[in-house]
N, C-alpha and C. Protein backbone atom coordinates (compact mmCIF):
# COMPACT_ATOMS: atom_id res chain seq x y z
N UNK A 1 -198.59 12.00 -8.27
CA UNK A 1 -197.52 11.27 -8.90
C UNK A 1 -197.90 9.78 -8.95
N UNK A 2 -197.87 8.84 -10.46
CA UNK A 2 -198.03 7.55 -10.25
C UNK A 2 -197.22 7.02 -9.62
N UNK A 3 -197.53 5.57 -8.82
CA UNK A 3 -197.00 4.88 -7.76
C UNK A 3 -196.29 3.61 -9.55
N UNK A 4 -194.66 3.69 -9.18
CA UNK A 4 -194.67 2.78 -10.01
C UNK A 4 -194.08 1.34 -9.35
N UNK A 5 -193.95 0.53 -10.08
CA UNK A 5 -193.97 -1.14 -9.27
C UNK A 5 -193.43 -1.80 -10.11
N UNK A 6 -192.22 -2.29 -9.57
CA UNK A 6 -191.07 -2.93 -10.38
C UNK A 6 -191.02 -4.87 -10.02
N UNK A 7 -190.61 -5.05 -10.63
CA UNK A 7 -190.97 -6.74 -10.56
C UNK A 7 -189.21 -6.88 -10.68
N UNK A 8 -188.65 -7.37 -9.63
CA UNK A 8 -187.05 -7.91 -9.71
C UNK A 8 -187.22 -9.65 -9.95
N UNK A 9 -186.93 -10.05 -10.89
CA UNK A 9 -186.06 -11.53 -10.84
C UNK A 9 -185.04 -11.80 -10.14
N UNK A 10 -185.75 -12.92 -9.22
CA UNK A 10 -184.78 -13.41 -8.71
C UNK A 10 -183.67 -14.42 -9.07
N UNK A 11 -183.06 -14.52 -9.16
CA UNK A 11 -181.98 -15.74 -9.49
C UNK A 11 -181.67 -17.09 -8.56
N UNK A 12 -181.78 -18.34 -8.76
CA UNK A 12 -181.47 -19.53 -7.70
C UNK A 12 -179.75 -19.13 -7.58
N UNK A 13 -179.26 -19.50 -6.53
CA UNK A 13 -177.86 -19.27 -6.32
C UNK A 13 -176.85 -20.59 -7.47
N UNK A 14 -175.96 -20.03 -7.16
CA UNK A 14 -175.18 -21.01 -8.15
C UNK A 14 -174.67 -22.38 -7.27
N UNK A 15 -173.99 -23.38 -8.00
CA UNK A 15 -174.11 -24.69 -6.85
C UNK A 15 -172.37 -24.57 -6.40
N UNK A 16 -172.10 -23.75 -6.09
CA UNK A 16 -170.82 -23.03 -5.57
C UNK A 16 -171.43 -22.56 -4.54
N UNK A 17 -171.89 -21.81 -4.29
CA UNK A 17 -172.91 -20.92 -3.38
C UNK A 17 -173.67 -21.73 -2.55
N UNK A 18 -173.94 -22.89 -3.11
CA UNK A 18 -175.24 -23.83 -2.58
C UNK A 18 -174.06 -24.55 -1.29
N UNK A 19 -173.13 -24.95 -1.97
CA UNK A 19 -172.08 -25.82 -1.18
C UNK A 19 -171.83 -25.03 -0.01
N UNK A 20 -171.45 -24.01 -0.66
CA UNK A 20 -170.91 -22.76 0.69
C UNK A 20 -171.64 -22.93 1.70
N UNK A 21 -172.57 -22.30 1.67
CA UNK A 21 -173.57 -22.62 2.39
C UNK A 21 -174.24 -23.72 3.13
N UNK A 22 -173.64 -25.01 2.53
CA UNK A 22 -174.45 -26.12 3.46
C UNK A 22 -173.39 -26.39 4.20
N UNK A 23 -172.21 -26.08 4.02
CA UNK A 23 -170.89 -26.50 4.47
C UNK A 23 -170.79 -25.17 5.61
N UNK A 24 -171.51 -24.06 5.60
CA UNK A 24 -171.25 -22.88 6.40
C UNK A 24 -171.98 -23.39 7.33
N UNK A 25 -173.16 -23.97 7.22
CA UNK A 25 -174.20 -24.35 8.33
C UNK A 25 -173.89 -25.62 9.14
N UNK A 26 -173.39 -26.47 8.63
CA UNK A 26 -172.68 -28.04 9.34
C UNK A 26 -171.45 -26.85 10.48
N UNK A 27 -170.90 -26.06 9.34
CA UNK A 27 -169.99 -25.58 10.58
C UNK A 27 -170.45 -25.19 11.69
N UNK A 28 -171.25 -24.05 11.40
CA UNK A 28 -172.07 -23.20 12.54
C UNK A 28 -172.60 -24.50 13.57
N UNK A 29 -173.51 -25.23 12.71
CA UNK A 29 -174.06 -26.72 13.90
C UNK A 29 -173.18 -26.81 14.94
N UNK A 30 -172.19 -27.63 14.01
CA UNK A 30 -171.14 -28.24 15.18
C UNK A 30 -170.62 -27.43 16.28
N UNK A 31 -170.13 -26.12 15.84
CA UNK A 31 -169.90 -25.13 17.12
C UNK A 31 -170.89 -24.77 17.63
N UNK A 32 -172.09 -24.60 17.23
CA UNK A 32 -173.65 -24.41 18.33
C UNK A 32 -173.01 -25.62 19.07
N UNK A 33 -172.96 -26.68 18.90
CA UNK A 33 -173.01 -27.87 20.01
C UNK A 33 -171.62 -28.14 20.72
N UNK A 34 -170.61 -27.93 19.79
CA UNK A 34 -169.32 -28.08 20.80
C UNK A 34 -169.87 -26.63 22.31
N UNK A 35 -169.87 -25.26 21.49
CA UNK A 35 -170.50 -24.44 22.09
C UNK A 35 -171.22 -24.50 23.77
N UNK A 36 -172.12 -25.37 23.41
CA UNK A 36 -173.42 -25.98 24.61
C UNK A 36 -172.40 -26.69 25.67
N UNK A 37 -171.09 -26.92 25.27
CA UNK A 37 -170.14 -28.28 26.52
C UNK A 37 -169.43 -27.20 26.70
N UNK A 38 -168.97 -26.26 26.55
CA UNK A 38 -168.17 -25.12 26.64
C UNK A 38 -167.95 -24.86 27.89
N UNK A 39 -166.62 -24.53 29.14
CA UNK A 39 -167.02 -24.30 30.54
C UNK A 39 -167.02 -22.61 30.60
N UNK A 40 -166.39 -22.11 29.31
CA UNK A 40 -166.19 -20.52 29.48
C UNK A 40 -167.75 -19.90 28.32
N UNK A 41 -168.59 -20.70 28.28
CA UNK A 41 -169.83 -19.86 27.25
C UNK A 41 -170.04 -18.83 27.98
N UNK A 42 -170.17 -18.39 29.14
CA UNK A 42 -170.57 -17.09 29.63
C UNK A 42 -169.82 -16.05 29.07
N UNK A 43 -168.38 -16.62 28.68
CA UNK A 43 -167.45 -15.21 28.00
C UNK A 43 -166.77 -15.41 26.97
N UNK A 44 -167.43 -16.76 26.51
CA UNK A 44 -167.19 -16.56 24.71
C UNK A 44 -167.47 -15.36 24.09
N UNK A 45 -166.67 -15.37 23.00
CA UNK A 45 -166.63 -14.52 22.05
C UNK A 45 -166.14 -14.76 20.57
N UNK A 46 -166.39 -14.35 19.78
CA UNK A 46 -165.73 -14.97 17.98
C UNK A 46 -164.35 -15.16 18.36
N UNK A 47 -163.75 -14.85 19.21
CA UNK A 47 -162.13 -15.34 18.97
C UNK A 47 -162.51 -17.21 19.41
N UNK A 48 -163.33 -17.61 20.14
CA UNK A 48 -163.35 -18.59 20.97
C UNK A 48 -163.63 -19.73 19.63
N UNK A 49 -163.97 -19.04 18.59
CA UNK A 49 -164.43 -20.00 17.57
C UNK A 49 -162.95 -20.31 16.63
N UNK A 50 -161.94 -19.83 16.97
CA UNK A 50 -160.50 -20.63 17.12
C UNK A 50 -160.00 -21.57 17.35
N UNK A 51 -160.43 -21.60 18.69
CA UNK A 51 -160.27 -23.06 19.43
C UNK A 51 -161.26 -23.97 18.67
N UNK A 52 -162.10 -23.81 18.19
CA UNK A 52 -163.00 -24.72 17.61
C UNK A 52 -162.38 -24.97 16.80
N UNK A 53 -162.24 -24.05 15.50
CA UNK A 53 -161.46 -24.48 14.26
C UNK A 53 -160.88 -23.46 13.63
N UNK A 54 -159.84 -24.19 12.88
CA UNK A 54 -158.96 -23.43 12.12
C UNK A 54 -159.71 -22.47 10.61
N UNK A 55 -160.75 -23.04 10.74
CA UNK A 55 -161.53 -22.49 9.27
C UNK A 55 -161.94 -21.00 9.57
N UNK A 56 -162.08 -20.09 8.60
CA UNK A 56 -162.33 -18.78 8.54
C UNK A 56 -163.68 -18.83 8.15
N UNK A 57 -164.20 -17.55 9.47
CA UNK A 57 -166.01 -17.87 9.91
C UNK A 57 -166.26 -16.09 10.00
N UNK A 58 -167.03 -15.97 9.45
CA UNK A 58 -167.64 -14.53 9.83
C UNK A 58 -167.65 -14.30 10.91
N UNK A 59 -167.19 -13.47 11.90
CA UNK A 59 -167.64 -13.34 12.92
C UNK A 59 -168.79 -12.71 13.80
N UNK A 60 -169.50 -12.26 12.79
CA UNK A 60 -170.92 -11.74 12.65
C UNK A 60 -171.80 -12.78 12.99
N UNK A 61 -171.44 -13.97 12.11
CA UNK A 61 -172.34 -15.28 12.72
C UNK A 61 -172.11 -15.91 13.50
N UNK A 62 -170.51 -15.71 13.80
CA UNK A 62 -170.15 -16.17 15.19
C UNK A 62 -170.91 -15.96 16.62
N UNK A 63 -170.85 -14.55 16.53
CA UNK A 63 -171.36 -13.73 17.59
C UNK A 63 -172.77 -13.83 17.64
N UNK A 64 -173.88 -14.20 16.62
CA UNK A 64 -175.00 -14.65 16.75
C UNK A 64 -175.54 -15.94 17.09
N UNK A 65 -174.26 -16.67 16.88
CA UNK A 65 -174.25 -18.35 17.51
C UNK A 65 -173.82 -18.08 19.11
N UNK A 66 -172.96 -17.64 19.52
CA UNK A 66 -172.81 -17.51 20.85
C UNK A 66 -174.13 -17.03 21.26
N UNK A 67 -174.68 -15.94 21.20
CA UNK A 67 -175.81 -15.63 21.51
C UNK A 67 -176.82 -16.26 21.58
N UNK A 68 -177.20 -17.06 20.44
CA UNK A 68 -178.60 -17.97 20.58
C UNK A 68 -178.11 -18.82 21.05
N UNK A 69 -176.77 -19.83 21.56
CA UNK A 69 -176.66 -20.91 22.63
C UNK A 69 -176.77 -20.18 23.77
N UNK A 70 -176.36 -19.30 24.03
CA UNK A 70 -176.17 -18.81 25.66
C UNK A 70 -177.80 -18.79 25.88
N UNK A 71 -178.64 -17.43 24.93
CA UNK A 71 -179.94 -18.25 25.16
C UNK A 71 -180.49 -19.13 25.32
N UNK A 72 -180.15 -20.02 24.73
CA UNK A 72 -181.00 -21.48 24.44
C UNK A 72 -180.33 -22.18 25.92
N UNK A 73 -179.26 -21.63 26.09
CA UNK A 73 -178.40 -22.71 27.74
C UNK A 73 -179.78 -21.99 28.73
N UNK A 74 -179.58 -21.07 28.63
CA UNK A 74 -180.54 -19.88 29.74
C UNK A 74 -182.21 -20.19 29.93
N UNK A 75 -182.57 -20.56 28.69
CA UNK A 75 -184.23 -21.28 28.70
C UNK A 75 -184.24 -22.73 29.04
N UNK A 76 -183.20 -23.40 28.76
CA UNK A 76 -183.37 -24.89 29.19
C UNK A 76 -182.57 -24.99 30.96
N UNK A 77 -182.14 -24.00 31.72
CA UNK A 77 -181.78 -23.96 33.01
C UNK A 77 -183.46 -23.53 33.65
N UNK A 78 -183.74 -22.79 32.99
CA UNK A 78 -185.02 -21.99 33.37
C UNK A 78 -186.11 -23.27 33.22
N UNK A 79 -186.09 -23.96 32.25
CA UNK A 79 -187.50 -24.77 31.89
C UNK A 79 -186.90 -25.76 32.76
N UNK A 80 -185.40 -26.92 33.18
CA UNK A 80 -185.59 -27.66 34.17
C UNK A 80 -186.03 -27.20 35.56
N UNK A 81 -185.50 -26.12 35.90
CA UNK A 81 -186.29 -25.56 36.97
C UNK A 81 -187.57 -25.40 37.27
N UNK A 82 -188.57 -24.78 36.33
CA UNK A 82 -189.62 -24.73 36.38
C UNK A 82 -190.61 -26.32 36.79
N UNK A 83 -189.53 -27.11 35.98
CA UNK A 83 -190.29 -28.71 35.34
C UNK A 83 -190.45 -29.49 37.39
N UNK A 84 -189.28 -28.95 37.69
CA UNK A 84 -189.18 -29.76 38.78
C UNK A 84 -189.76 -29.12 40.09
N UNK A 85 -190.96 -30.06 40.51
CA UNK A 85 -191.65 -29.48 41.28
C UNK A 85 -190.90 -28.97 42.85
N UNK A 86 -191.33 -28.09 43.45
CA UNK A 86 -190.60 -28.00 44.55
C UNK A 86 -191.64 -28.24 45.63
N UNK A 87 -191.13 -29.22 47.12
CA UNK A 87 -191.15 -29.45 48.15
C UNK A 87 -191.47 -28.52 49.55
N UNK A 88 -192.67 -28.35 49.80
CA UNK A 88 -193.25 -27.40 50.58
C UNK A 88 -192.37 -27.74 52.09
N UNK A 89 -191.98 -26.23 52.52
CA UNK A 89 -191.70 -27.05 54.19
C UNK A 89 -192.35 -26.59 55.06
């Protein structure tokens, strides 16, 4: 059987779409970083992105922003630790 091979065009998004999007990501930012001062990040969850703001957020990306800060809190506890030498007794 021939192998056949299709060529899709892609389309640039529309500048509706473009906005969405840069305006989705400033959001996400700012809660990555309000996020990082957080005293409950251990048990955040997409509801917690409420308290942040009143704006309507996927909570799909919510839950992947909690995740990569809690990571990112978890490697930078780990790397000051590492950084700081420890004291033989």
């Amino acid at each position: 059987m021939p192998t056949i091979t299709l060529r899709l065009e892609r389309h640039n998004p529309t500048k509706a779409k473009q906005e969405m999007y840069e305006r989705m990501t400033e959001w996400n930012t700012e809660f990555a970083n309000w996020l990082l001062n957080h005293p409950k990040l251990n048990q955040a969850t997409s509801k917690l992105f409420q308290e942040f703001s009143s704006q309507r957020f996927p909570s799909a990306v919510v839950n992947q922003t909690i995740r990569e800060v809690k990571s990112q809190k978890k490697k930078q506890k780990a790397k000051k630790s590492a950084d700081t030498p420890s004291t033989p007794t």
